[in-house]
C-alpha atoms as a PDB file:
ATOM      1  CA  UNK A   1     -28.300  37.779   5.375  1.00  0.00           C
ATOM      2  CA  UNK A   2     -27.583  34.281   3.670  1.00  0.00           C
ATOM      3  CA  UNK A   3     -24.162  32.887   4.080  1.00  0.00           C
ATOM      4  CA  UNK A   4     -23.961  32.906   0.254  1.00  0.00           C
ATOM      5  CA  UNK A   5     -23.793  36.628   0.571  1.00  0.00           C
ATOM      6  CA  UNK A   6     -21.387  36.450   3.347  1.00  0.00           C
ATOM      7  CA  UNK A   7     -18.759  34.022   2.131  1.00  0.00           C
ATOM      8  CA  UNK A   8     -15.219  35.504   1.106  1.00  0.00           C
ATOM      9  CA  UNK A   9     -14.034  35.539  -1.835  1.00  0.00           C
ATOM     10  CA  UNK A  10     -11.280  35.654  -3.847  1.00  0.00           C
ATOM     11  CA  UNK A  11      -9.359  39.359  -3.398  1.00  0.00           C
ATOM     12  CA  UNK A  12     -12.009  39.986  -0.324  1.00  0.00           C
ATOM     13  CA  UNK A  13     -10.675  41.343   3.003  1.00  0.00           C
ATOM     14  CA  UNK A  14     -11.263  40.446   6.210  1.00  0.00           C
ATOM     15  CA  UNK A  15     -10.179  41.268   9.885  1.00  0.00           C
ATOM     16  CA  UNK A  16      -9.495  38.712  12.594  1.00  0.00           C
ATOM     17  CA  UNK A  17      -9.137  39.833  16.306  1.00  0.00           C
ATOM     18  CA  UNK A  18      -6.707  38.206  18.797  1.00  0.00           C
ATOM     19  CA  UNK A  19      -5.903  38.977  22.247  1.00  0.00           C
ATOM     20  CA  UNK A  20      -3.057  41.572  20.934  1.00  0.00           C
ATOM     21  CA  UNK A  21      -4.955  43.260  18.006  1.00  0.00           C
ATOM     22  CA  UNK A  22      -6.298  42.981  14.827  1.00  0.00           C
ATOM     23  CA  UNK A  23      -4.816  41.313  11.771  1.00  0.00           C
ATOM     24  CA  UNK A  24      -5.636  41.715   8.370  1.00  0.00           C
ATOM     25  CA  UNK A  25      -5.727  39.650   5.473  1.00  0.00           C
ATOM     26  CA  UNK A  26      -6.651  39.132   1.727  1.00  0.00           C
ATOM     27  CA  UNK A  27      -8.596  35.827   0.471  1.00  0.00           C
ATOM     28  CA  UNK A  28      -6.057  34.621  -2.223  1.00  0.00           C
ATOM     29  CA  UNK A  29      -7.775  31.070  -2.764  1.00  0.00           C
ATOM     30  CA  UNK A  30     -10.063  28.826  -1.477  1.00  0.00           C
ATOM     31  CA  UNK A  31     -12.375  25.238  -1.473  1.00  0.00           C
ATOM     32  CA  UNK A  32     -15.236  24.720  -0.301  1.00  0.00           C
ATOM     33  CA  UNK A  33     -16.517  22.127   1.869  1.00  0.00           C
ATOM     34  CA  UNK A  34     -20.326  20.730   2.674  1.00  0.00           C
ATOM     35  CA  UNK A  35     -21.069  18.711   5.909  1.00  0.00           C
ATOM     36  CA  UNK A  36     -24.339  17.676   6.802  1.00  0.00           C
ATOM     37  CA  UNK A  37     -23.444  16.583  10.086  1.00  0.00           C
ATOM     38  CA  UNK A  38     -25.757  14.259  12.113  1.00  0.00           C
ATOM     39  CA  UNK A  39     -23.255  13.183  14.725  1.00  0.00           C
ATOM     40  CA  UNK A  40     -24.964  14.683  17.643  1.00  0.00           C
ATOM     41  CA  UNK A  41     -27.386  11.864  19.415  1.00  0.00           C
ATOM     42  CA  UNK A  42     -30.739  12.426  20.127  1.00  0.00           C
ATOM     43  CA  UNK A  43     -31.223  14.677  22.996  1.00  0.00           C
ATOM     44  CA  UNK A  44     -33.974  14.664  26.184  1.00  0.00           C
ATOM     45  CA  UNK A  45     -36.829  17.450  26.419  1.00  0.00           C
ATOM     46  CA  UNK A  46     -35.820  20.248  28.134  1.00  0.00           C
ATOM     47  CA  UNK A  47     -32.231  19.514  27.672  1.00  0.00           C
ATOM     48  CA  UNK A  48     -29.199  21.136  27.909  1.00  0.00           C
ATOM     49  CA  UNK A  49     -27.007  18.724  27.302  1.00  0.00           C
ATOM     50  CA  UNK A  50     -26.067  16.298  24.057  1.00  0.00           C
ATOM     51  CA  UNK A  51     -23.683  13.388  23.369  1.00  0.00           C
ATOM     52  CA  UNK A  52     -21.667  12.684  19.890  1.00  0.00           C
ATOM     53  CA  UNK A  53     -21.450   9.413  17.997  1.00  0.00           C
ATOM     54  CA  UNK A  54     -24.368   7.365  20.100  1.00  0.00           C
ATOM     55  CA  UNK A  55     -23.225   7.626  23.010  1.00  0.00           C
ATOM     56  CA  UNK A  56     -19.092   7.058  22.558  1.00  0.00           C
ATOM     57  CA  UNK A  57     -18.741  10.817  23.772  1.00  0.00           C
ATOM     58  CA  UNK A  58     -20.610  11.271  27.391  1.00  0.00           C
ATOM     59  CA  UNK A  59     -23.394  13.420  27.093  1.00  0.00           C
ATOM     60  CA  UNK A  60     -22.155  16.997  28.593  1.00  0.00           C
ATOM     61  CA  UNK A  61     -22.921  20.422  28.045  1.00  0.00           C
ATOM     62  CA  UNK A  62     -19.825  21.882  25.842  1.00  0.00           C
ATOM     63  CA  UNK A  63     -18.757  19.103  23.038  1.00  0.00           C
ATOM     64  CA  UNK A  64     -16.416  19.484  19.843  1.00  0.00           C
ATOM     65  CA  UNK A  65     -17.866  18.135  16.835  1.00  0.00           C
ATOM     66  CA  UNK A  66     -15.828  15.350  15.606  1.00  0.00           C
ATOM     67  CA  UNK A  67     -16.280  13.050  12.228  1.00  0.00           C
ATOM     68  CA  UNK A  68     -15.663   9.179  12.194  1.00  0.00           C
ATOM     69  CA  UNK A  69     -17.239   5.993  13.456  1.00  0.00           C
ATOM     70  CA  UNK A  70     -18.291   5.498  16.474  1.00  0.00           C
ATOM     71  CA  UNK A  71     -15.256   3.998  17.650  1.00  0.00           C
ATOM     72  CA  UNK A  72     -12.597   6.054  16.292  1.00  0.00           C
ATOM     73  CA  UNK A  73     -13.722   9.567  16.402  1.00  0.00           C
ATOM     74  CA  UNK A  74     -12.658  11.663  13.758  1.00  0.00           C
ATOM     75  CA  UNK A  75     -10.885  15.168  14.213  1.00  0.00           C
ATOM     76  CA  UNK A  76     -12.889  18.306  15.097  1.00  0.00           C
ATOM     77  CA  UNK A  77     -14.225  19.418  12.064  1.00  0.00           C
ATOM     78  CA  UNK A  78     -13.690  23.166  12.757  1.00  0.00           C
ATOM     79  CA  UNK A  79      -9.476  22.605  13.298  1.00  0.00           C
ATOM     80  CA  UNK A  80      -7.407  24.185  10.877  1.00  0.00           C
ATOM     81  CA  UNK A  81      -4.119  22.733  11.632  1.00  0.00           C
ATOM     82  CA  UNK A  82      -2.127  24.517   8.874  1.00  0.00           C
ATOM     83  CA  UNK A  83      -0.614  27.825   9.479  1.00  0.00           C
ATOM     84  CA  UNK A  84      -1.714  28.889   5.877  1.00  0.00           C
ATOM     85  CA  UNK A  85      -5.296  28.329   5.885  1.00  0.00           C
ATOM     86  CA  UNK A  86      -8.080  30.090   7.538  1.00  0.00           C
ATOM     87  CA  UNK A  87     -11.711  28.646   8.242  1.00  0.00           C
ATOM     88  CA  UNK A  88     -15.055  30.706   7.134  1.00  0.00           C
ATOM     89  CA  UNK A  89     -17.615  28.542   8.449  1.00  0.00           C
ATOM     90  CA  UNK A  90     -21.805  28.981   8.250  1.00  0.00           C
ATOM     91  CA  UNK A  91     -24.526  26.748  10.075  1.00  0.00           C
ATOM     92  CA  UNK A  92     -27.884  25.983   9.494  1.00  0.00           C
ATOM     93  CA  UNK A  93     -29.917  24.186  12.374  1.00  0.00           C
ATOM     94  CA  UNK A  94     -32.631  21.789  10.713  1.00  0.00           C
ATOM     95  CA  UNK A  95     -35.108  22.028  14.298  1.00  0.00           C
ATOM     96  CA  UNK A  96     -36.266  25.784  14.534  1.00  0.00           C
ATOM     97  CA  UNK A  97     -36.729  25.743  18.574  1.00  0.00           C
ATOM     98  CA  UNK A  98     -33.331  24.121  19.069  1.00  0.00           C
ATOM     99  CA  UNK A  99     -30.065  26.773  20.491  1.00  0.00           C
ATOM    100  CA  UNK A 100     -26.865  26.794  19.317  1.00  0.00           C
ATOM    101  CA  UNK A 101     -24.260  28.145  21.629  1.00  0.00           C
ATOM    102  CA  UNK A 102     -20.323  28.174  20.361  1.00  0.00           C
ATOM    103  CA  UNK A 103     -17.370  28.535  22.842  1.00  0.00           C
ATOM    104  CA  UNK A 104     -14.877  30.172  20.321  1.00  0.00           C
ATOM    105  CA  UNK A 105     -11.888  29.192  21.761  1.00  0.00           C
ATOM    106  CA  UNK A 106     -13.180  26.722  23.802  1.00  0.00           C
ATOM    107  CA  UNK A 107     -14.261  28.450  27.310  1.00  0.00           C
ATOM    108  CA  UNK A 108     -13.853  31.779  25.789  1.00  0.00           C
ATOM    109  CA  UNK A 109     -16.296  33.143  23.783  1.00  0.00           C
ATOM    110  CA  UNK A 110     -16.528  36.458  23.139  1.00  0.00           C
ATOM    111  CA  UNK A 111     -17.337  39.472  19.928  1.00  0.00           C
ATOM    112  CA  UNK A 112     -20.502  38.336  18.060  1.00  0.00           C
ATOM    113  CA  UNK A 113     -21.672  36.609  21.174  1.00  0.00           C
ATOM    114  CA  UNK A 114     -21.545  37.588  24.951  1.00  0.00           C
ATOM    115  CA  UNK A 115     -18.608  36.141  27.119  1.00  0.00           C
ATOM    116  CA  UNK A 116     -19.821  32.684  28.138  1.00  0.00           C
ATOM    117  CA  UNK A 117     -18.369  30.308  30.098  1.00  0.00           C
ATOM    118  CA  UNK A 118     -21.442  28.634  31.504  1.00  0.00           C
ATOM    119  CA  UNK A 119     -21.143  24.772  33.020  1.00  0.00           C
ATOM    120  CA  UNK A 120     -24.846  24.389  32.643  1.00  0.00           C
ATOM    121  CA  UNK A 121     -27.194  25.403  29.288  1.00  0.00           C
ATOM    122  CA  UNK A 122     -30.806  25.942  30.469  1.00  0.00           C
ATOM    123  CA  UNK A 123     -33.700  27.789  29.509  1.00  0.00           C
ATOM    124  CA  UNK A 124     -32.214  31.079  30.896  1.00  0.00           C
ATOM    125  CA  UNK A 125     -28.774  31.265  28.889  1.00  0.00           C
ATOM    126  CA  UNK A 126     -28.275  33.659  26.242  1.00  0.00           C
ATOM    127  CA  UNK A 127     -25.986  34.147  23.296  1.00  0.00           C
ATOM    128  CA  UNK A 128     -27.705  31.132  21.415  1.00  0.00           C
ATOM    129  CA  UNK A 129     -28.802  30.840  17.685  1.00  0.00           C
ATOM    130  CA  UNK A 130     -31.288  28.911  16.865  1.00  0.00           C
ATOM    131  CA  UNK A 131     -32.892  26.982  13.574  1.00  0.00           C
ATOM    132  CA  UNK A 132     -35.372  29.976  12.948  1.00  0.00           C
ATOM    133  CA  UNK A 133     -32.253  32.528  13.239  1.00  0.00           C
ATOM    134  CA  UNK A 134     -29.822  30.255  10.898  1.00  0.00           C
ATOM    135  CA  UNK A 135     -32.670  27.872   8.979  1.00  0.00           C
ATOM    136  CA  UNK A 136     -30.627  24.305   7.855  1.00  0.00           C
ATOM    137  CA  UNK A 137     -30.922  25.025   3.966  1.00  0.00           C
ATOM    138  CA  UNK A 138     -29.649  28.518   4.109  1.00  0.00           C
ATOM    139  CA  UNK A 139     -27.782  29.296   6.973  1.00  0.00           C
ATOM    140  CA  UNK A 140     -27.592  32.905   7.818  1.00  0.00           C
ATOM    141  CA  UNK A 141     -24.372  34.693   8.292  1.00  0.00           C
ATOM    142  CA  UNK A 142     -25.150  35.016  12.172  1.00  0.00           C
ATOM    143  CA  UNK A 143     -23.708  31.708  12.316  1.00  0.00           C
ATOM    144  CA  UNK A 144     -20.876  32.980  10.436  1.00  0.00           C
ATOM    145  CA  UNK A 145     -17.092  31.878  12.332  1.00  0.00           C
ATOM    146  CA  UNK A 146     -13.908  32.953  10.836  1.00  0.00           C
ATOM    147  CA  UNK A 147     -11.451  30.754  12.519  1.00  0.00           C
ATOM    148  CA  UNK A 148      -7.524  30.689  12.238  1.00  0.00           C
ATOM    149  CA  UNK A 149      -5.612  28.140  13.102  1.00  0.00           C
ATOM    150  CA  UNK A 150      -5.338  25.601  15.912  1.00  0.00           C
ATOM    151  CA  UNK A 151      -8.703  27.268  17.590  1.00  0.00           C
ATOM    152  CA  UNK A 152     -10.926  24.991  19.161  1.00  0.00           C
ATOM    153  CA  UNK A 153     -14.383  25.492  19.140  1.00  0.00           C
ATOM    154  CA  UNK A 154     -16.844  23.775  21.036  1.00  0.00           C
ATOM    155  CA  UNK A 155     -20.865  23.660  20.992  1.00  0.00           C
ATOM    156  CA  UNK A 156     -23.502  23.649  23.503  1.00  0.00           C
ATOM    157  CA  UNK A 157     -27.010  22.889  22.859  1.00  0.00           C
ATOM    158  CA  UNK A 158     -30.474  23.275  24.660  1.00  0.00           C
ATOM    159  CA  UNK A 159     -33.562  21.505  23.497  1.00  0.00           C
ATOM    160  CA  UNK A 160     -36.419  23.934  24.870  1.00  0.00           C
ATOM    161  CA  UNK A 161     -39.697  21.345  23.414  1.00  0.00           C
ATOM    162  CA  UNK A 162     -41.293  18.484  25.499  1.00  0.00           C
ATOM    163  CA  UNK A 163     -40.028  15.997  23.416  1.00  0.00           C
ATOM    164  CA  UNK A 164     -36.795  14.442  22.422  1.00  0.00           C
ATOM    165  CA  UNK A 165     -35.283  15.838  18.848  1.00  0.00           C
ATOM    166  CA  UNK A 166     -31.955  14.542  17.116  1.00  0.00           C
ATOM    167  CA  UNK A 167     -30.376  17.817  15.288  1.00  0.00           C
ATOM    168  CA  UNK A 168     -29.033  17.980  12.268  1.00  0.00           C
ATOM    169  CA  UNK A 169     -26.868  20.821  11.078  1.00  0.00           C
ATOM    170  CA  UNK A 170     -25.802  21.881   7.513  1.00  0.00           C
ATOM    171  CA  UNK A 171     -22.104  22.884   7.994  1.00  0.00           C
ATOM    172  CA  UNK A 172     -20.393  25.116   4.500  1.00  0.00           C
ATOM    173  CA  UNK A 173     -16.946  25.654   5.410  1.00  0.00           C
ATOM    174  CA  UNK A 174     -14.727  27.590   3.325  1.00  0.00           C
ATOM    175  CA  UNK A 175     -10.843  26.995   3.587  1.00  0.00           C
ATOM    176  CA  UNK A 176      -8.959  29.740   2.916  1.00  0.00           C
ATOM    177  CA  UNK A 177      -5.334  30.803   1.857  1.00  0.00           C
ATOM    178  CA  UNK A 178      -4.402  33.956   3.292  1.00  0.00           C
ATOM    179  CA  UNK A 179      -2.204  37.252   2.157  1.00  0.00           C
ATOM    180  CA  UNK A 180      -1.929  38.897   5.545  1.00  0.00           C
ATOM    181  CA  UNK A 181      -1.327  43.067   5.489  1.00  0.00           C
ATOM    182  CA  UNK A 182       1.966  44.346   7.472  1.00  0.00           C
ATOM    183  CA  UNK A 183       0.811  47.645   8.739  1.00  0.00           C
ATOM    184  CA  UNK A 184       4.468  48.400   8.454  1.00  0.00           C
ATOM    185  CA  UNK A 185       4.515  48.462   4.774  1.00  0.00           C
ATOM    186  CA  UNK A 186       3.240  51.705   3.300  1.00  0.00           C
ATOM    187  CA  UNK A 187       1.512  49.844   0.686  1.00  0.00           C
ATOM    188  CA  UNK A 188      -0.749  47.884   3.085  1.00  0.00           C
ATOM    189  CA  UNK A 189      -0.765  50.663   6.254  1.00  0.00           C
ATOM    190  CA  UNK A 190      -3.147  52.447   3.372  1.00  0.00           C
ATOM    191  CA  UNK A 191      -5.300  49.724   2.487  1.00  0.00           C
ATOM    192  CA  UNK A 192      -6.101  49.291   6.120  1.00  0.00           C
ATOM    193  CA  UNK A 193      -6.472  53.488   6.625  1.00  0.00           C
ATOM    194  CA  UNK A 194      -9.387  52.599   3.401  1.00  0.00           C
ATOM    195  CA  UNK A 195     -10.525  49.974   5.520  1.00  0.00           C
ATOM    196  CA  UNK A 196     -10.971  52.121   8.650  1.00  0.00           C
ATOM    197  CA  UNK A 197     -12.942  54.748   6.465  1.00  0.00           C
ATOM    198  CA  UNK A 198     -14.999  52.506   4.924  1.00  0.00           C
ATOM    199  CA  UNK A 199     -13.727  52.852   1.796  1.00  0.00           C
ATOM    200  CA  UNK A 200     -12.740  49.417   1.112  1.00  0.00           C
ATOM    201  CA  UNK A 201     -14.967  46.714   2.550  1.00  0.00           C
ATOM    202  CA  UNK A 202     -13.764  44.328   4.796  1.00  0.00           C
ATOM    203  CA  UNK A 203     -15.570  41.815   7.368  1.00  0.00           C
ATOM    204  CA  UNK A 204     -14.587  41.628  10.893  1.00  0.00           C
ATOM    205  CA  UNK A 205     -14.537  38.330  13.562  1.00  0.00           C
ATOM    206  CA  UNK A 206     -14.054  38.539  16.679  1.00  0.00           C
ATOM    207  CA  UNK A 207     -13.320  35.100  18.033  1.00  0.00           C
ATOM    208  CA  UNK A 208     -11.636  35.656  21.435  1.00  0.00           C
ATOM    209  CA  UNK A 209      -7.839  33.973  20.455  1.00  0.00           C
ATOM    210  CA  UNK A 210      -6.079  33.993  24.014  1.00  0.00           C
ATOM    211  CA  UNK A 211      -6.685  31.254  25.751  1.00  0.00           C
ATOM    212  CA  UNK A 212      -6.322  29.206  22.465  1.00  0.00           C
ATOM    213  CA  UNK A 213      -2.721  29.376  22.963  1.00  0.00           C
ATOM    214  CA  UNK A 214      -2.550  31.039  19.155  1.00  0.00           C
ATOM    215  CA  UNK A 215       0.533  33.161  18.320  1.00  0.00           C
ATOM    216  CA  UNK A 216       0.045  35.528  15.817  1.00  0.00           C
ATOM    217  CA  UNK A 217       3.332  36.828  16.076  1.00  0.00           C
ATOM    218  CA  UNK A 218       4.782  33.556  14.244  1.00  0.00           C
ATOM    219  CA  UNK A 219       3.477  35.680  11.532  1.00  0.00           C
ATOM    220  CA  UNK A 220       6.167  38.326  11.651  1.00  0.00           C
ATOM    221  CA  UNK A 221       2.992  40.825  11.363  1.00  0.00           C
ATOM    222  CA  UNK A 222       2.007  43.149  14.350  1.00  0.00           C
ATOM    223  CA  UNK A 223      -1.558  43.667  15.490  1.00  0.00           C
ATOM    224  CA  UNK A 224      -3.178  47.213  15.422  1.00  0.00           C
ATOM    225  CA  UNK A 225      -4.832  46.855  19.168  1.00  0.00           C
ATOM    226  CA  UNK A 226      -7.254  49.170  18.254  1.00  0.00           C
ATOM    227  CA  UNK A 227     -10.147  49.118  15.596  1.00  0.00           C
ATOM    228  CA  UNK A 228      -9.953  52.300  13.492  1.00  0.00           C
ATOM    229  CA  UNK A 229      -6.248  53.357  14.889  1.00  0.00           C
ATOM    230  CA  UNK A 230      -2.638  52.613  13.458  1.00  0.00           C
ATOM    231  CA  UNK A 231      -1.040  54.927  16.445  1.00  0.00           C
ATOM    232  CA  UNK A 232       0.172  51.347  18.530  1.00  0.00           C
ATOM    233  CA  UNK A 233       2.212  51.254  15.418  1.00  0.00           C
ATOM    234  CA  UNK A 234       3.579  54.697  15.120  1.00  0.00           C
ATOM    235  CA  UNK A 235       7.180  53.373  15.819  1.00  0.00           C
ATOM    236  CA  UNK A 236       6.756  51.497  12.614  1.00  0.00           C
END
């Protein structure tokens, strides 16, 4: 499905999963941000490994995508650093054969993709995406990351052609401000009942939080550990 389809919007719902359970929350506002990011140097045949900013990041297997000049590197453009924003993100790879592979946190990946924590990207790893899956001038919501917080996510690529290619990549990140639902409150325990019956729509990520180091519970909201079940909070 195209991102457009995909993207949240205002009064939407969506789910996030962390280590200790879901959360829930409501997109109150957003803005939208386009990055047609070229930052990733041109990479070997057969490769399965890339460098950022000719050549001022080492070529290695897992990089962050950073913004800036090649001296002074930018911040990862996938950080949220705010603790009222959220991150729906979409990409579109411009070279059909090349693979995408995200580490969401970094060396933890896990929910849309298979656990991955691979040192070396060849021809035999899986969990990519690749430019025919996600196409650069309409990315397709398989690409789709929602991403709270202070999670890193870094990006592996494999060039499977015989000759060099230099990627380009068609970033649409949408910056959200979040209502989160307390299933403690009556009011919002029966939204997320709808939820579970499919009666109100919602979208679900699951990035893997843990070993970001995020804490949800700065929130003051509990998780519900499992999908389609408020009994971990029966004592609320």
């Amino acid at each position: 499905m195209n991102y457009r389809k995909a993207q949240l919007e205002r009064g939407h719902m969506a789910a996030v999963k962390a280590d200790d359970g879901w959360r829930f929350f409501k997109t109150v506002e957003f803005e939208d941000t386009h990055i047609e990011y070229n930052g990733v140097d041109v990479m070997a045949a057969a490769a399965g490994t890339h460098s950022i900013r000719n050549g001022s990041v080492a070529a290695a297997a897992w990089q962050a995508w950073t913004t800036g000049a090649v001296t002074t590197l930018g911040p990862d453009i996938f950080y949220e650093d705010s603790k009222d924003k959220m991150l729906q993100c979409f990409i579109g790879i411009d070279t059909p054969e090349v693979r995408m592979f995200r580490q969401i946190p970094d060396g933890a990946a896990r929910g849309k993709l298979s656990l991955m924590n691979i040192a070396v990207i060849n021809l035999d790893a899986i969990g990519f995406i690749n430019g025919v899956q996600s196409p650069f001038i309409e990315p397709d919501e398989i690409s789709e990351m929602i991403l709270p917080w202070e999670t890193h996510v870094t990006f592996g690529l494999y060039n499977p052609t015989p000759q060099p290619v230099q990627p380009m990549f068609n970033i649409f990140i949408r910056r959200i401000v979040p209502e989160f639902l307390d299933p403690r409150k009556a009011v919002d325990q029966q939204t997320i009942k709808d939820i579970f019956r499919g009666t109100a729509k919602c979208r679900r990520w699951s990035p893997g939080i843990g070993a970001s180091g995020l804490d949800f519970i700065t929130l003051g909201v509990p998780g519900i550990a499992r999908w389609g079940s408020l009994e971990v909070n029966r004592e609320a």
